[in-house]
C-alpha atoms as a PDB file:
ATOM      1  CA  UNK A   1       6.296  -9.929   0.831  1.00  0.00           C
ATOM      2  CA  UNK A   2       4.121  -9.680   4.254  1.00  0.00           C
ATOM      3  CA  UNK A   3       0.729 -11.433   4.106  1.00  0.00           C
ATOM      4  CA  UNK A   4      -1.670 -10.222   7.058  1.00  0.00           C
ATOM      5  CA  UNK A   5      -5.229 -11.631   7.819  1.00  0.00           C
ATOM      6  CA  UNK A   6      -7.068  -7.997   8.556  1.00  0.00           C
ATOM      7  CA  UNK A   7      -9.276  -9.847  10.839  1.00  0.00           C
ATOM      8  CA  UNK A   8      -7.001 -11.593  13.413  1.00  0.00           C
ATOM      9  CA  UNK A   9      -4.335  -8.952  12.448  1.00  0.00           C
ATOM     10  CA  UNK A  10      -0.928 -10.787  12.901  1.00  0.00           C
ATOM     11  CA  UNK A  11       1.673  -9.878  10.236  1.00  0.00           C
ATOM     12  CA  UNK A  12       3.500 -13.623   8.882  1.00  0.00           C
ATOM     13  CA  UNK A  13       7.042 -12.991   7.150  1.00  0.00           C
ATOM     14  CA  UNK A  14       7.891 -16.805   6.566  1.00  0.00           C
ATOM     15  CA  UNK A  15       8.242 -19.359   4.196  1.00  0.00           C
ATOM     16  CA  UNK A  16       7.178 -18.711   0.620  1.00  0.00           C
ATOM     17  CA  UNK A  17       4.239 -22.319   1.115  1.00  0.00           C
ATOM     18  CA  UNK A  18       2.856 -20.755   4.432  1.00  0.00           C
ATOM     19  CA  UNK A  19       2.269 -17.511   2.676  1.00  0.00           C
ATOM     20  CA  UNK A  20       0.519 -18.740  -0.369  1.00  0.00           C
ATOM     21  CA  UNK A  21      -1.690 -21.043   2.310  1.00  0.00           C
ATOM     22  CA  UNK A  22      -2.687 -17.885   4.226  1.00  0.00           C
ATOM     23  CA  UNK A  23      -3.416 -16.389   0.913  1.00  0.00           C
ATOM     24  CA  UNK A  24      -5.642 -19.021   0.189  1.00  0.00           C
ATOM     25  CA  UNK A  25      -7.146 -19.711   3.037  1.00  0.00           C
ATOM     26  CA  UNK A  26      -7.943 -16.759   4.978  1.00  0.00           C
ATOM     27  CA  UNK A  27     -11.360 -16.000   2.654  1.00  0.00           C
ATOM     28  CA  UNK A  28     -12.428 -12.986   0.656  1.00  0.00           C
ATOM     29  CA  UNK A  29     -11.464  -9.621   0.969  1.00  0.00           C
ATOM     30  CA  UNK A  30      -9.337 -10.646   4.220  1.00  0.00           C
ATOM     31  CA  UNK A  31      -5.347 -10.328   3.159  1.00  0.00           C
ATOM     32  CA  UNK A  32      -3.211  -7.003   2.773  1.00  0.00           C
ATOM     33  CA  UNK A  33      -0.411  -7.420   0.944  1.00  0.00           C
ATOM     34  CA  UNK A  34       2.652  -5.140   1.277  1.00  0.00           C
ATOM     35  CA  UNK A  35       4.792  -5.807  -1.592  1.00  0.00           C
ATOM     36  CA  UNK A  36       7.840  -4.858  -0.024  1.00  0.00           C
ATOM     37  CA  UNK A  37      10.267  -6.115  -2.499  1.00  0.00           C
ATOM     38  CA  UNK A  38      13.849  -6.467  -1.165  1.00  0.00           C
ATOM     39  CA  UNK A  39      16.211  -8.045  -4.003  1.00  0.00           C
ATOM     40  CA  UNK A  40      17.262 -11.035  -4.278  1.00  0.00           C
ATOM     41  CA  UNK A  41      14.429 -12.225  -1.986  1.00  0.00           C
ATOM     42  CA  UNK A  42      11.565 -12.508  -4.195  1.00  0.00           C
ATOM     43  CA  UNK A  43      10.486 -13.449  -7.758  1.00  0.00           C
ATOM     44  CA  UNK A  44       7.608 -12.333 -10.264  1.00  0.00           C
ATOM     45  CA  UNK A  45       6.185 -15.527 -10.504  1.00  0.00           C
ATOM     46  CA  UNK A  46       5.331 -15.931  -6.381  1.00  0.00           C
ATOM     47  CA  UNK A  47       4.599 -12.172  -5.854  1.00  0.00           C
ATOM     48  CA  UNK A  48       1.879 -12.427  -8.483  1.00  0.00           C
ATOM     49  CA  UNK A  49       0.563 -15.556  -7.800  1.00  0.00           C
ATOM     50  CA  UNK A  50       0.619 -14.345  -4.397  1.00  0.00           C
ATOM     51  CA  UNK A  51      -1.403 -11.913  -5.138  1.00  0.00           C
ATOM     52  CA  UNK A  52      -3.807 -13.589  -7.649  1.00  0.00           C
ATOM     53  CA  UNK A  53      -4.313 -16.360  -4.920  1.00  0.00           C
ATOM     54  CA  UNK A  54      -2.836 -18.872  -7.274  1.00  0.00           C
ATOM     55  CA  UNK A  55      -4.018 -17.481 -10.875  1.00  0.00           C
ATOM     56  CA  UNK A  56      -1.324 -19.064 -13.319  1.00  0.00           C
ATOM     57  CA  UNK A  57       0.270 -15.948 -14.651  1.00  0.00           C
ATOM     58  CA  UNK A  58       1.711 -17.584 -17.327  1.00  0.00           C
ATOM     59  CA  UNK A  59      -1.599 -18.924 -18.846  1.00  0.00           C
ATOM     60  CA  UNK A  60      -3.368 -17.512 -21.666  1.00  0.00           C
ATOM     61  CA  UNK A  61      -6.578 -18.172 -20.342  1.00  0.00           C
ATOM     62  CA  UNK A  62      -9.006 -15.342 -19.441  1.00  0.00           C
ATOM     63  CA  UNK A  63      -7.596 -13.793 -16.560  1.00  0.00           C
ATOM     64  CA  UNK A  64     -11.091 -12.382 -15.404  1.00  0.00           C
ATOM     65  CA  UNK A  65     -13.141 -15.754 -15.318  1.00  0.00           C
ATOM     66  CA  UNK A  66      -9.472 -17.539 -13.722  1.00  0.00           C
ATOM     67  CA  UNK A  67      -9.485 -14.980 -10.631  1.00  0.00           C
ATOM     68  CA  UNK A  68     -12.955 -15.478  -9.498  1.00  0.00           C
ATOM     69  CA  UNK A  69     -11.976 -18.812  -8.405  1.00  0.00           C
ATOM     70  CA  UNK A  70      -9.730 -17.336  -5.789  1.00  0.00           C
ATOM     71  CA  UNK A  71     -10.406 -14.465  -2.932  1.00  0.00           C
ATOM     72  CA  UNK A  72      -9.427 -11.328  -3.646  1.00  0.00           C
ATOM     73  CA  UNK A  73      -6.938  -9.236  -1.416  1.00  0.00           C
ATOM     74  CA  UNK A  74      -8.372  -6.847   0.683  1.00  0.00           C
ATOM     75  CA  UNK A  75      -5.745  -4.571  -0.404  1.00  0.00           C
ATOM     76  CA  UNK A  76      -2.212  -4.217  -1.887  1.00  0.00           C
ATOM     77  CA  UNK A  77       0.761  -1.731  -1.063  1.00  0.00           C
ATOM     78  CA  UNK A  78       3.357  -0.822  -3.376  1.00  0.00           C
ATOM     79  CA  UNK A  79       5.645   2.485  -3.391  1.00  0.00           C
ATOM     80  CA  UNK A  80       5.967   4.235  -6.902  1.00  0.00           C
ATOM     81  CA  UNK A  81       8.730   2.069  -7.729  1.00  0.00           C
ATOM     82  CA  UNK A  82       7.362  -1.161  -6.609  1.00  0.00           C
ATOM     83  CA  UNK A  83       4.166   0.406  -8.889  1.00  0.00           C
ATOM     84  CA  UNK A  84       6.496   0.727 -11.941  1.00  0.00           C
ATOM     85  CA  UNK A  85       7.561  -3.371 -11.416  1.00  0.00           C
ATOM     86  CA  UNK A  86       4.349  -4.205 -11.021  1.00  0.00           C
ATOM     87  CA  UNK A  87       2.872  -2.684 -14.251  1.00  0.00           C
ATOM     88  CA  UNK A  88       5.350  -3.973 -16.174  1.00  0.00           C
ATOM     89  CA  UNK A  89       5.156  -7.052 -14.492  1.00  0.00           C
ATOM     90  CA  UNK A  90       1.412  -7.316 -15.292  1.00  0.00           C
ATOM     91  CA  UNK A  91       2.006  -5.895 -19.057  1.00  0.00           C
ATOM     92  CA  UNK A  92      -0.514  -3.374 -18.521  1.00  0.00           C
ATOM     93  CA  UNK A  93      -0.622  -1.309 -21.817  1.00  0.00           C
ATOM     94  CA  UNK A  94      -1.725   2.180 -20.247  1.00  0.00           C
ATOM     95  CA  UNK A  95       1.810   1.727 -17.981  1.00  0.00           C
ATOM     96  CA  UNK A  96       3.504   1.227 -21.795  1.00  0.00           C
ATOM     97  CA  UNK A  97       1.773   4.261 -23.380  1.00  0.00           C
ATOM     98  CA  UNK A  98       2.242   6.708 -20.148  1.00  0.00           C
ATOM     99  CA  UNK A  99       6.042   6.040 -20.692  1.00  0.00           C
ATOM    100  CA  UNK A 100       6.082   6.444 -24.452  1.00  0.00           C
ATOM    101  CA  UNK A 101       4.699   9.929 -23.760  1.00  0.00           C
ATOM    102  CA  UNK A 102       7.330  12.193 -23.548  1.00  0.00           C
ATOM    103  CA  UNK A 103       4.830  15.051 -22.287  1.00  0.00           C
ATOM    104  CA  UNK A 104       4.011  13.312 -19.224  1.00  0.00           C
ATOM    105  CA  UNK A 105       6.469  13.938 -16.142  1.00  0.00           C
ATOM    106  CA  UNK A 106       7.224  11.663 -13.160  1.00  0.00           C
ATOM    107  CA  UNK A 107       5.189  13.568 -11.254  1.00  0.00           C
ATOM    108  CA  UNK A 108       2.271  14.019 -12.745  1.00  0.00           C
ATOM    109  CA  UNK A 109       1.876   9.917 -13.172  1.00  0.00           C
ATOM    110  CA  UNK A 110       1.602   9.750  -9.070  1.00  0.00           C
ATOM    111  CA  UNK A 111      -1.065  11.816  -8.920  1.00  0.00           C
ATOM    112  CA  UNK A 112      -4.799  12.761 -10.095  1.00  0.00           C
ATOM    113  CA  UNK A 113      -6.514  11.221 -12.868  1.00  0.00           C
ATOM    114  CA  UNK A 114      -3.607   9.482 -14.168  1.00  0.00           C
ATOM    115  CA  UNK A 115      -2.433   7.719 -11.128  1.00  0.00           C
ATOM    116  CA  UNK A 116      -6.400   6.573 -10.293  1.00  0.00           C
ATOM    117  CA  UNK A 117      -6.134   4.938 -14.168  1.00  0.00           C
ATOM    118  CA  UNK A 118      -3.205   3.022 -13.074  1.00  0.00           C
ATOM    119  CA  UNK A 119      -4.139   1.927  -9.358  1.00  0.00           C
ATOM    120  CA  UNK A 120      -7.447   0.827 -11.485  1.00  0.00           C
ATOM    121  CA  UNK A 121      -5.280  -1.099 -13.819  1.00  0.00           C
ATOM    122  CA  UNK A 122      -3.280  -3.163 -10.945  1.00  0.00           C
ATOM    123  CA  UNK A 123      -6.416  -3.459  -8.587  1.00  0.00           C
ATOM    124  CA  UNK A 124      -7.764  -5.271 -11.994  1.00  0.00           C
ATOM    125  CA  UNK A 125      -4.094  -7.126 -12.392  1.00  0.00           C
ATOM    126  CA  UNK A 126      -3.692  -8.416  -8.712  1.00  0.00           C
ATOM    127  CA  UNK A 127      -6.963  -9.382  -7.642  1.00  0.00           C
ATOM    128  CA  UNK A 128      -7.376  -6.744  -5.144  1.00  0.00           C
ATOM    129  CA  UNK A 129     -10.064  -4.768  -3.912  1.00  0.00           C
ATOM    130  CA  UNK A 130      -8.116  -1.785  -2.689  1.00  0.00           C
ATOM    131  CA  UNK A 131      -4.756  -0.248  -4.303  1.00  0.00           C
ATOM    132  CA  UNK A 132      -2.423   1.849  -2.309  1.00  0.00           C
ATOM    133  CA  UNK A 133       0.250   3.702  -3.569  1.00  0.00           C
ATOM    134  CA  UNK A 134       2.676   5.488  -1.328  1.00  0.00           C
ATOM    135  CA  UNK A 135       5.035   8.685  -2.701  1.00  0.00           C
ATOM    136  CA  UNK A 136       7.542   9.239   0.346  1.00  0.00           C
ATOM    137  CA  UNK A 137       7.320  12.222   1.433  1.00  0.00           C
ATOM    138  CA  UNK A 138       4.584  13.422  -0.916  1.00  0.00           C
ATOM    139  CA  UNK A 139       1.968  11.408   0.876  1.00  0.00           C
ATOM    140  CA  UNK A 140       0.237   8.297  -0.524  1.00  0.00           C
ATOM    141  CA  UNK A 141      -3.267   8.002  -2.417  1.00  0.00           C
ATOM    142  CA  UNK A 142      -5.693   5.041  -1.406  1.00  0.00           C
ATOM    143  CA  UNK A 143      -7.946   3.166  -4.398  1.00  0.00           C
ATOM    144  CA  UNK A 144     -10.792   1.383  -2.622  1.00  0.00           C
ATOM    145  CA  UNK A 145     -13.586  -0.877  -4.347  1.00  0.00           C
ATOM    146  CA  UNK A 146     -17.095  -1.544  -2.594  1.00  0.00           C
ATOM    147  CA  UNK A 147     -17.605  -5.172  -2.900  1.00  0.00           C
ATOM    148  CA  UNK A 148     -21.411  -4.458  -2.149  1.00  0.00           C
ATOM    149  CA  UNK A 149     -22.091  -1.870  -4.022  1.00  0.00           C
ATOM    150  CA  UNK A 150     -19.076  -2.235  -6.803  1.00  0.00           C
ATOM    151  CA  UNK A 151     -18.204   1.296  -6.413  1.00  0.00           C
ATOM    152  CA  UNK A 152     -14.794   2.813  -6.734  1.00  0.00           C
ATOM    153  CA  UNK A 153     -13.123   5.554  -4.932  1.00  0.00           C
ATOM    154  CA  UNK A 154      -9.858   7.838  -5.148  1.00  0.00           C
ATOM    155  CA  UNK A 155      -8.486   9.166  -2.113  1.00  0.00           C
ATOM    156  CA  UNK A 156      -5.016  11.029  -1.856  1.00  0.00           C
ATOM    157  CA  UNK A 157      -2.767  12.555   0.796  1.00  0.00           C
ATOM    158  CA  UNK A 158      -0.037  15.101   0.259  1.00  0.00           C
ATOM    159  CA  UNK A 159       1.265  13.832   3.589  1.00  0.00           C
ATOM    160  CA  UNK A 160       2.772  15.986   6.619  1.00  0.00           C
ATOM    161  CA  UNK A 161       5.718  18.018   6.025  1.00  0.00           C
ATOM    162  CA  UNK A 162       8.655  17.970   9.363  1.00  0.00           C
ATOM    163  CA  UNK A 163       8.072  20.117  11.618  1.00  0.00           C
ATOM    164  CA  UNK A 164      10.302  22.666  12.656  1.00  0.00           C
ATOM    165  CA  UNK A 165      11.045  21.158  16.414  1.00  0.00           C
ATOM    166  CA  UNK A 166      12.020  17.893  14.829  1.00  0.00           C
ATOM    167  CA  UNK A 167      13.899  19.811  12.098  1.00  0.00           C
ATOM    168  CA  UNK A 168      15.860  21.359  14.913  1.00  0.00           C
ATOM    169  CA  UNK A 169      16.354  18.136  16.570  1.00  0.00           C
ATOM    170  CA  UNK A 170      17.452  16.591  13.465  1.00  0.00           C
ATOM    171  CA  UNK A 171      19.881  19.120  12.724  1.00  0.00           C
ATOM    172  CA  UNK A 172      21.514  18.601  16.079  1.00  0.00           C
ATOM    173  CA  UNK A 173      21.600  14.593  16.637  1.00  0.00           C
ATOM    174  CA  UNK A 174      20.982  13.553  13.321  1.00  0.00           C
ATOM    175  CA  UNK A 175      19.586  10.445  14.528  1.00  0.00           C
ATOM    176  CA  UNK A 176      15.782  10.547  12.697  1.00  0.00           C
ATOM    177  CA  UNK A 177      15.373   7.961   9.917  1.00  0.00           C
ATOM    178  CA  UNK A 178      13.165   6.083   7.861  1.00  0.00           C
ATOM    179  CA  UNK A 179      13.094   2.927   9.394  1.00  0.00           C
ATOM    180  CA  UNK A 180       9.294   1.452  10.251  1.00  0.00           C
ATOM    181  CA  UNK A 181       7.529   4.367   8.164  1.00  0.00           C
ATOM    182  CA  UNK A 182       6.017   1.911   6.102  1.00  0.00           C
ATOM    183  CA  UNK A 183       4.913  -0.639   8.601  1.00  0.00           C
ATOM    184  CA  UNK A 184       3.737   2.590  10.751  1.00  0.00           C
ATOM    185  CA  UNK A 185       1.790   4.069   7.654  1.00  0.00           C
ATOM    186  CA  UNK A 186       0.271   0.606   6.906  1.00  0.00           C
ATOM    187  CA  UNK A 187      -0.713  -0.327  10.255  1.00  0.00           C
ATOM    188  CA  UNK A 188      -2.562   2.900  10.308  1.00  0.00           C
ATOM    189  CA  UNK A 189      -4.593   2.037   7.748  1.00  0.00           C
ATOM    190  CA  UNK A 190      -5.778  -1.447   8.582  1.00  0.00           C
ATOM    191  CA  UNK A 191      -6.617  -0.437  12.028  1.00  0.00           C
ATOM    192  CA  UNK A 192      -8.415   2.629  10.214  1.00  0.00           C
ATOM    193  CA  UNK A 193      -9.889   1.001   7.168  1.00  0.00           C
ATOM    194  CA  UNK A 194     -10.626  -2.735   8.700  1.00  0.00           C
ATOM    195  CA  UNK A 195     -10.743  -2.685  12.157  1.00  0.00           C
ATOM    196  CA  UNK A 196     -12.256   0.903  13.176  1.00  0.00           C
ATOM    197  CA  UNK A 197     -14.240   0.840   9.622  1.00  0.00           C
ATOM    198  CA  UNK A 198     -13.804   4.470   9.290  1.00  0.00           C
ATOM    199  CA  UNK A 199     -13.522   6.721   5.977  1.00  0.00           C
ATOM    200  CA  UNK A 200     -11.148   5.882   3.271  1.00  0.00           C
ATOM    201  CA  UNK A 201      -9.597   9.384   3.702  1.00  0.00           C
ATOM    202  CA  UNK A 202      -9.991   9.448   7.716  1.00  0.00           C
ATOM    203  CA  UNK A 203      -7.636   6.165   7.220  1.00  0.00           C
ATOM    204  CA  UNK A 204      -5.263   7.828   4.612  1.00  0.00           C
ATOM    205  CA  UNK A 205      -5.039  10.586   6.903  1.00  0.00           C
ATOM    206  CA  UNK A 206      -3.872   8.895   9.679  1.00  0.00           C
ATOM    207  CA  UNK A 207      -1.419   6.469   7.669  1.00  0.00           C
ATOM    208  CA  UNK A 208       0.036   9.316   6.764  1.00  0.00           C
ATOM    209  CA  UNK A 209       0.190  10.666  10.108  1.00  0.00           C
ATOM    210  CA  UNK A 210       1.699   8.046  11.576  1.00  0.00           C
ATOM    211  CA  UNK A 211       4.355   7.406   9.020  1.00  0.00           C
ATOM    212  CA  UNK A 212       5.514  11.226   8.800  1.00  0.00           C
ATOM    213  CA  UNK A 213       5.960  10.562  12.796  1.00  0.00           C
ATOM    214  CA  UNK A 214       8.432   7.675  12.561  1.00  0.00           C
ATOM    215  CA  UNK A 215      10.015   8.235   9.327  1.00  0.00           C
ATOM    216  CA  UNK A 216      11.060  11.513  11.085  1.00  0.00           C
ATOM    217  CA  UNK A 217      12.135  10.001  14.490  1.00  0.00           C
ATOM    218  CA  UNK A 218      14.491   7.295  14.752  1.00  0.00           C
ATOM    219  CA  UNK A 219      14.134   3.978  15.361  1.00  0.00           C
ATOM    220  CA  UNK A 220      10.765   1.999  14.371  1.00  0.00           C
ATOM    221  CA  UNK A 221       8.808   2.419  17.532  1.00  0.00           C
ATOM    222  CA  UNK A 222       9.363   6.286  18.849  1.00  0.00           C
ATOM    223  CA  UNK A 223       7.329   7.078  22.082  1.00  0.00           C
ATOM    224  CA  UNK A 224       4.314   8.201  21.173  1.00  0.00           C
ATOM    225  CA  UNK A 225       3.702  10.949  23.365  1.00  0.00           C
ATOM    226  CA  UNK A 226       7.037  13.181  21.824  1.00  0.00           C
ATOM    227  CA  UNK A 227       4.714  13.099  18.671  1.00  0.00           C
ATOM    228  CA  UNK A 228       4.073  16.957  17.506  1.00  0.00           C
ATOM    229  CA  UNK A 229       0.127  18.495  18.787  1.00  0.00           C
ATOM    230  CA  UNK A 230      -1.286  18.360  15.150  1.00  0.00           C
ATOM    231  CA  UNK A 231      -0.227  14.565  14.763  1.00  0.00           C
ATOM    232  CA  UNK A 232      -1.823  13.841  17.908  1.00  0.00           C
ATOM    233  CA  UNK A 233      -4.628  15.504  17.036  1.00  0.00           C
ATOM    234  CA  UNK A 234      -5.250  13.389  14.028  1.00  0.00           C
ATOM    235  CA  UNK A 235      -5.419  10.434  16.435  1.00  0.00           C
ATOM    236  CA  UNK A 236      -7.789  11.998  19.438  1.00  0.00           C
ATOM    237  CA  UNK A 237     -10.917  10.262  18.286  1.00  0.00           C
ATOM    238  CA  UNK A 238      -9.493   6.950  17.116  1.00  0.00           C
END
């Protein structure tokens, strides 16, 4: 898991202590959490109390009155896999009933209504303010509360398809991979969301930008300029 402080904006991948005390310490409505789960490096137990801020998930106690005791994330990632752990992590009963229905396809629970009611449902679970849920190459869609006005939001993406010059390029080197799509995407979005304080679907927009870029150049840091006119375009007032 990789706990960054929006504010001083300096990702910490260390030991399991040092993350919970950033978690705890760095105030309300200051920590993104990217789940990022990588077998066997992680257990249910830390990454929820991770992001509860220290809510005992095993207790029986009210879960609502526990987590105002601790800050609450600025905002969680998860893919649609990492989505599927969590729910069933968390025991959430409209992730049981959307799999008992036969009727209801893979697709169709990553996106619309149905995926807000279950980004609502983990935003509820983990303590977090903002829920984002990323679908590969379908985009990503973006869940954000108002802690002023206690309004919620729905944003979604359908990301940015490859463009025929890196297509080409692909087909000739085959050197383009996914490697620092997700870090790209997220970064993105803080600087978007947190630091620029700009739209929730200016900052989806660019996330998804950004990742479509690296995901379809290799390495984790392509040059910036090689990036196709209508990505750089998304970027020109930022």
């Amino acid at each position: 898991a990789v706990a960054e402080d929006v504010n001083n904006s300096h990702a910490c991948i260390t030991s399991a202590s040092t993350l919970q005390a950033i978690r705890l310490e760095a105030g309300e409505d200051r920590i993104v959490l990217d789940v990022n789960l990588r077998s066997p490096w992680y257990t249910k137990e830390f990454v929820l109390n991770l992001a509860r801020g220290g809510v005992d998930t095993d207790s029986d106690s009210d879960s609502d009155s526990d987590s105002k005791t601790f800050p609450s994330l600025a905002l969680i990632k998860v893919n649609e896999e990492e989505l599927k752990i969590m729910e069933d992590w968390c025991g959430l009963m409209y992730y049981k009933q959307l799999h008992e229905d036969d009727s209801t396809t893979n697709s169709e629970s990553l996106t619309g209504n149905i995926l807000r009611k279950r980004m609502e449902a983990i935003a509820l679970a983990t303590n977090a303010n903002r829920v984002c849920v990323t679908r590969g190459e379908h985009g990503a869609a973006l869940l954000c509360t108002s802690t002023n006005e206690k309004m919620t939001t729905f944003h979604e993406h359908d990301g940015f398809a490859t463009t025929a010059a890196i297509q080409e390029e692909e087909e000739e080197d085959n050197e383009s991979d996914t490697v620092g799509a997700g870090d790209a995407f997220l970064a993105a979005i803080i600087h978007s969301l947190f630091l620029m304080e700009e739209s929730p679907d200016v900052a989806l927009t660019r996330g998804c930008a950004l990742g479509a870029y690296v995901a379809n150049r290799r390495g984790a840091t392509p040059q910036h300029q090689d990036a196709p006119s209508h990505l750089k375009d998304i970027f020109a007032s930022a």
